[in-house]
N, C-alpha and C. Protein backbone atom coordinates (compact mmCIF):
# COMPACT_ATOMS: atom_id res chain seq x y z
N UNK A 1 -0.51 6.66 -17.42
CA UNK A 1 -1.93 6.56 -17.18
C UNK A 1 -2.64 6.36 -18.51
N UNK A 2 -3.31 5.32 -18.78
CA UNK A 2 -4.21 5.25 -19.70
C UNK A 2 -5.36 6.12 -20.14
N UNK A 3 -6.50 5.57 -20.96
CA UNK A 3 -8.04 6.58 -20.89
C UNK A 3 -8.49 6.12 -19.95
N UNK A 4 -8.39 4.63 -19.61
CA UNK A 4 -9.55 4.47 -18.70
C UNK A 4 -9.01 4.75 -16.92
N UNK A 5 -7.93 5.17 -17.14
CA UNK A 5 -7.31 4.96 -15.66
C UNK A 5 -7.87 6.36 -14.40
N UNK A 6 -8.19 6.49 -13.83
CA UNK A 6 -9.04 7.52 -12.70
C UNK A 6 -7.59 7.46 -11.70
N UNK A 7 -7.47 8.78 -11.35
CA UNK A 7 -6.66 9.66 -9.85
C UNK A 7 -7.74 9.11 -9.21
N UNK A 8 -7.01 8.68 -7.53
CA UNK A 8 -7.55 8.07 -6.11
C UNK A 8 -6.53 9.19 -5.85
N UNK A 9 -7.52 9.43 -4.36
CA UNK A 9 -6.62 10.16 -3.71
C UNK A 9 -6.48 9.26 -2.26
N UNK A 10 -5.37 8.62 -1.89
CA UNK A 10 -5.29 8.10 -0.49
C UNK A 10 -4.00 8.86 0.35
N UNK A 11 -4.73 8.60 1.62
CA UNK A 11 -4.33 9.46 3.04
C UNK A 11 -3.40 8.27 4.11
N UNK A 12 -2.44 8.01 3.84
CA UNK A 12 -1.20 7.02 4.71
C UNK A 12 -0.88 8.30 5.57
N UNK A 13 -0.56 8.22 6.59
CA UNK A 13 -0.44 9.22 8.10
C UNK A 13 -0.15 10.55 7.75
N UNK A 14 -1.11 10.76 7.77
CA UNK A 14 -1.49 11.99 7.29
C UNK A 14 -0.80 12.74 6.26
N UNK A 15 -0.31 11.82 5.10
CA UNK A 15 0.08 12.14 4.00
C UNK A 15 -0.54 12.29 2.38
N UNK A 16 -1.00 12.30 1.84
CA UNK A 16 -1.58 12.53 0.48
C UNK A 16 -1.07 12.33 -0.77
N UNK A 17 -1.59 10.88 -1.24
CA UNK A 17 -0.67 10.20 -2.51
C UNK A 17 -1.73 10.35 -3.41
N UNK A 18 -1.71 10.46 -4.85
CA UNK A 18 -1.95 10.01 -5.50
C UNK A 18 -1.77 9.34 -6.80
N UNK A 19 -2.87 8.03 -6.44
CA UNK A 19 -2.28 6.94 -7.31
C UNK A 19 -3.21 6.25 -8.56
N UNK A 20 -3.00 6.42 -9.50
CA UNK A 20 -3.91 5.53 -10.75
C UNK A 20 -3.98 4.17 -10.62
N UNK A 21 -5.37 4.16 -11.22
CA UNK A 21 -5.92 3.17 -10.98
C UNK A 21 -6.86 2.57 -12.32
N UNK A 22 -7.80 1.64 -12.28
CA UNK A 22 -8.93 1.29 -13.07
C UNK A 22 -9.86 1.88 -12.44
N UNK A 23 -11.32 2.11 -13.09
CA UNK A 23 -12.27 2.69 -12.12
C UNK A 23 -12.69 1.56 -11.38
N UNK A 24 -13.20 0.17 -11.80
CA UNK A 24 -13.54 -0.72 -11.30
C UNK A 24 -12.47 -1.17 -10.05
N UNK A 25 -11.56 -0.73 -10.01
CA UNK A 25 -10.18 -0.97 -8.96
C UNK A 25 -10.43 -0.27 -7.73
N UNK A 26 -11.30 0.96 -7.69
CA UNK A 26 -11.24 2.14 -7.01
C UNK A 26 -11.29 2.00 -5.37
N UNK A 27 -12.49 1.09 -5.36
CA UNK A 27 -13.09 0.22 -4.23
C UNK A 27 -11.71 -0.39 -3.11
N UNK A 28 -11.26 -0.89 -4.28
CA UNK A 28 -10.23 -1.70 -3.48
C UNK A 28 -8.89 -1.24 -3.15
N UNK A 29 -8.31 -0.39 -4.00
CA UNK A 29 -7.84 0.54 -3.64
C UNK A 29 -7.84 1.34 -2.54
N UNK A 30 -9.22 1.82 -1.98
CA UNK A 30 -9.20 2.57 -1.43
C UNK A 30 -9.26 1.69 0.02
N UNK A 31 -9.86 0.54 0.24
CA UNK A 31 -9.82 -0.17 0.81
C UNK A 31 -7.84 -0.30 1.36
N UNK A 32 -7.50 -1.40 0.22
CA UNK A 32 -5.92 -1.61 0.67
C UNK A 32 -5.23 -0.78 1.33
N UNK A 33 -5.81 0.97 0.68
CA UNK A 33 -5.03 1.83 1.73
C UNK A 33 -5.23 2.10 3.15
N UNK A 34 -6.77 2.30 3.24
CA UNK A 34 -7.02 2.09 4.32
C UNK A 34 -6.59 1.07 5.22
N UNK A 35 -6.64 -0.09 5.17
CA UNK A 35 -6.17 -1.36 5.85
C UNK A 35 -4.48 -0.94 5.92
N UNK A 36 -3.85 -0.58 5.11
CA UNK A 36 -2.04 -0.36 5.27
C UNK A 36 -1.94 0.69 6.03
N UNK A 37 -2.98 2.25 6.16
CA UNK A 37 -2.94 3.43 7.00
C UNK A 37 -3.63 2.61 8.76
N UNK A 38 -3.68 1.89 8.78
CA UNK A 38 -3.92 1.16 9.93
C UNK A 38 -2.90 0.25 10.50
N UNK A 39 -2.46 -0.55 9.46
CA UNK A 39 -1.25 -0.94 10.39
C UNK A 39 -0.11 -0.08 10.27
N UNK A 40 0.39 0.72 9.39
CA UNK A 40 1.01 1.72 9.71
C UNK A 40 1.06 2.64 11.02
N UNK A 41 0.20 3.11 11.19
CA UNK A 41 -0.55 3.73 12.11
C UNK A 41 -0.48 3.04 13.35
N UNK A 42 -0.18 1.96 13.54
CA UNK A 42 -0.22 0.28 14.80
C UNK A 42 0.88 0.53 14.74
N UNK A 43 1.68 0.67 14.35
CA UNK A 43 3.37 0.36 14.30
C UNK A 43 3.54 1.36 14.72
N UNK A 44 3.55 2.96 13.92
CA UNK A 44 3.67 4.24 14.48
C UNK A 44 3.87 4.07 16.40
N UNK A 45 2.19 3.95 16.68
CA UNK A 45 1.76 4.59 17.75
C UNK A 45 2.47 3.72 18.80
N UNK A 46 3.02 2.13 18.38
CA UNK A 46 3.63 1.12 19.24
C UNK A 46 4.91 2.35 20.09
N UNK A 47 5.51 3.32 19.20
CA UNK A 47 6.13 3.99 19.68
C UNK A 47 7.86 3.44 19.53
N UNK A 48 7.96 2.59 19.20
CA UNK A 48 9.24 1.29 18.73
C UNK A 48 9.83 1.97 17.36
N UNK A 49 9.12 1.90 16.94
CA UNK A 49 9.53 2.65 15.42
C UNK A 49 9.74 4.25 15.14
N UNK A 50 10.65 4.81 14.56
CA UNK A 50 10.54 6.11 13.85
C UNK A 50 10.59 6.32 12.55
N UNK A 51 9.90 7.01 12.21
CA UNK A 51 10.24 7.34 10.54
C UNK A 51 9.15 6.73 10.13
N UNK A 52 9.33 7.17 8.38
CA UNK A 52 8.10 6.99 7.89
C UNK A 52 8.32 6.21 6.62
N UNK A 53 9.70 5.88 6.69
CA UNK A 53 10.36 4.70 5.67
C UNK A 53 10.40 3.74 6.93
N UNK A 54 10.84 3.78 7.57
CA UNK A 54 11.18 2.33 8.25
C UNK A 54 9.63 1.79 8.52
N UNK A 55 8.65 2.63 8.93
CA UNK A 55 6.83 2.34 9.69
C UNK A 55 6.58 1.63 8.29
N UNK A 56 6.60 2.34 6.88
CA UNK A 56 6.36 1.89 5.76
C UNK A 56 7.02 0.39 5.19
N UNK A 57 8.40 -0.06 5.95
CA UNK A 57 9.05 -1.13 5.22
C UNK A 57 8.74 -1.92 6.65
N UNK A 58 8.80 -2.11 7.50
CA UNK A 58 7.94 -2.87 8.64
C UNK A 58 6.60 -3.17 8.63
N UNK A 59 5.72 -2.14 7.93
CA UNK A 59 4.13 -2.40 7.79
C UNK A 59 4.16 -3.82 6.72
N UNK A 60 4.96 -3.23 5.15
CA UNK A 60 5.53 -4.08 4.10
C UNK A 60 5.80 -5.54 4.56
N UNK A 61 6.85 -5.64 5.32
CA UNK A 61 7.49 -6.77 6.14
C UNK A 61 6.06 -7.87 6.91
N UNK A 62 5.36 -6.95 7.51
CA UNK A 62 4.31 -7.79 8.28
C UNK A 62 3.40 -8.41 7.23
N UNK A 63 3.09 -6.96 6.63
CA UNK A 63 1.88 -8.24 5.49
C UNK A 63 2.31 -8.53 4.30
N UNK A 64 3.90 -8.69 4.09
CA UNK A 64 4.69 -10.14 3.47
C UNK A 64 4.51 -11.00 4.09
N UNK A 65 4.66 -10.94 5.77
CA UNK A 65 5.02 -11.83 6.67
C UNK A 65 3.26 -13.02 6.62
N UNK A 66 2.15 -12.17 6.50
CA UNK A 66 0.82 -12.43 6.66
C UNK A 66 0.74 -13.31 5.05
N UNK A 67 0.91 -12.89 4.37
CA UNK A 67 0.81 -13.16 3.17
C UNK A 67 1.38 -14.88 3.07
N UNK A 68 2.51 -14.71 3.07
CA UNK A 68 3.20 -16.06 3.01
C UNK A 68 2.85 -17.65 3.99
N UNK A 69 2.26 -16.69 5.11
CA UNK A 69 1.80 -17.67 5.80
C UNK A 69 0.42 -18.23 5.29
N UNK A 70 -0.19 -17.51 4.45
CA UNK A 70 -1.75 -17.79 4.08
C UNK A 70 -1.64 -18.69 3.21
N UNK A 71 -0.48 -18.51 1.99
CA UNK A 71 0.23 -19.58 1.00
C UNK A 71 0.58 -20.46 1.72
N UNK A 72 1.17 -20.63 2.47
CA UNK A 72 1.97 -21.43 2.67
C UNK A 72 0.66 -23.01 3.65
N UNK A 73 -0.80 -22.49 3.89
CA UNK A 73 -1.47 -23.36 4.39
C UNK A 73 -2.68 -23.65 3.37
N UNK A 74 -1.75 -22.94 2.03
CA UNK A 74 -2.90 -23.46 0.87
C UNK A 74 -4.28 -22.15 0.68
N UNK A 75 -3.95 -21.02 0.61
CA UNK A 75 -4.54 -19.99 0.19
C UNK A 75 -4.62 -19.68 -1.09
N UNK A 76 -4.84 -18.79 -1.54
CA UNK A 76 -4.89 -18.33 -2.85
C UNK A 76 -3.99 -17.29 -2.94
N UNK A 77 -2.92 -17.78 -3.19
CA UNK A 77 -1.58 -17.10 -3.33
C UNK A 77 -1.25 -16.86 -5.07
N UNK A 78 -1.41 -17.77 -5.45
CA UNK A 78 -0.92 -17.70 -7.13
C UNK A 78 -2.12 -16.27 -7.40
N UNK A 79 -3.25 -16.18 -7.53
CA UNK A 79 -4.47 -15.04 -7.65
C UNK A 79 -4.02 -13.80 -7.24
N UNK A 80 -3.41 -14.17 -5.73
CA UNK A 80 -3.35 -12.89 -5.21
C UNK A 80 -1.87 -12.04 -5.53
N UNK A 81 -0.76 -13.13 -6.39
CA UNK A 81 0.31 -12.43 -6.40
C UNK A 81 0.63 -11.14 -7.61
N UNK A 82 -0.30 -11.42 -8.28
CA UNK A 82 -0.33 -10.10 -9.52
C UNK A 82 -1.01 -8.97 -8.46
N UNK A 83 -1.99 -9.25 -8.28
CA UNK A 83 -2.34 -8.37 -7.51
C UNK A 83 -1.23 -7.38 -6.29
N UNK A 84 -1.16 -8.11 -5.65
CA UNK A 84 0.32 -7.34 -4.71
C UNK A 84 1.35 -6.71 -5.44
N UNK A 85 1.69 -7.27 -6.78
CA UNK A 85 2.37 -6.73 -7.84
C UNK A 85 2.24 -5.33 -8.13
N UNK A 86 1.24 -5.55 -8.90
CA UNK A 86 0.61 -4.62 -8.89
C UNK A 86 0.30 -2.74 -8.11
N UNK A 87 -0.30 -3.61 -6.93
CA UNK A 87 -0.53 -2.11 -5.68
C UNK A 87 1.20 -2.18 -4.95
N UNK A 88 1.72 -2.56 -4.95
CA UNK A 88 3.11 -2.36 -4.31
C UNK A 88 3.44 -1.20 -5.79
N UNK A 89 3.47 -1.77 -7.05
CA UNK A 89 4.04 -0.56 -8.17
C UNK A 89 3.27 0.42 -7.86
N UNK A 90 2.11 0.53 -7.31
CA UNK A 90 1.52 1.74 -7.54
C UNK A 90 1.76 2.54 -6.41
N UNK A 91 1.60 2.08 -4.87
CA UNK A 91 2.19 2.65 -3.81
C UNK A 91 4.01 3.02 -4.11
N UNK A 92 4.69 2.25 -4.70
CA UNK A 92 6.00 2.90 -5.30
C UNK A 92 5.90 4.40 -5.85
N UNK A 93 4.89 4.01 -6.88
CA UNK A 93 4.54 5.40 -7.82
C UNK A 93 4.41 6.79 -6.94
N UNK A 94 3.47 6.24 -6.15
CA UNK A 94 2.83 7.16 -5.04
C UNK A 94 3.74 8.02 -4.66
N UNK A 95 4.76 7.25 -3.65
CA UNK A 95 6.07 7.76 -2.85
C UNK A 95 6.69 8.23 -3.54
N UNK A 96 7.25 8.14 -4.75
CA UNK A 96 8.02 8.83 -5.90
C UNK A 96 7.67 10.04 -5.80
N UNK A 97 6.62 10.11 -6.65
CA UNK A 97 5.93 11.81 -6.42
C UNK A 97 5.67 12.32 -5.52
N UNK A 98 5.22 11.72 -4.22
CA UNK A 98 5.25 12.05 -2.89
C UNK A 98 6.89 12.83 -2.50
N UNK A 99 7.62 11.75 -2.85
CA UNK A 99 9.05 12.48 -2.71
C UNK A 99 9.63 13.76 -3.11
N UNK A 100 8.99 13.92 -4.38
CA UNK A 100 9.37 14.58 -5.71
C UNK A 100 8.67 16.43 -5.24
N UNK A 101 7.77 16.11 -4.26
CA UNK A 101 7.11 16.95 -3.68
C UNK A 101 7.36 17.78 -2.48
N UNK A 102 8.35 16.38 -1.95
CA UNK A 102 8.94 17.51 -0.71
C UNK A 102 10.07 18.13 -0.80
N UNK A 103 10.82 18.10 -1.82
CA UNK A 103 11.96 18.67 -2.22
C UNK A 103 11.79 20.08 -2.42
């Protein structure tokens, strides 16, 4: 974590990560999680899925799946791929210590 970097606190099914950020990031951040605690949450409740690695690498899977298709009809894919870079390392981060916690 840097000086300028600020703790977010985000809520994925009813779990509690927290993840660094920029302050100017915060917004969106908090956003991305929200939008991923939703389709998470879609997948969950489908009732098809168990677990909270597999809901998490299926949620992953879909909006790869969303993603590529947006590139692939001429989106702004090159812009958006640091970015995904990015919040995927930091949701990594998250789960780490998340992990590190239930032990």
């Amino acid at each position: 974590m840097t000086d300028r970097t600020v703790r977010v606190s985000v809520r994925i099914l009813e779990k509690e990560y927290q993840v660094a950020c920029l302050p100017e990031e915060r917004s969106e951040l908090l956003d991305s999680a929200e939008f991923l605690n939703a389709k998470m949450r879609e997948i969950r409740d489908s009732g098809n899925v168990i677990g909270l690695d597999r809901i998490a690498v299926l949620a992953g899977l879909n909006l790869a799946n969303e993603l590529l298709k947006i590139r692939s009809h001429g989106g702004a894919g090159n812009e958006v791929a640091p970015r995904i870079r990015q919040m995927r390392e930091q949701v990594e981060a998250a789960l780490a210590k998340g992990q590190q916690l239930d032990l």
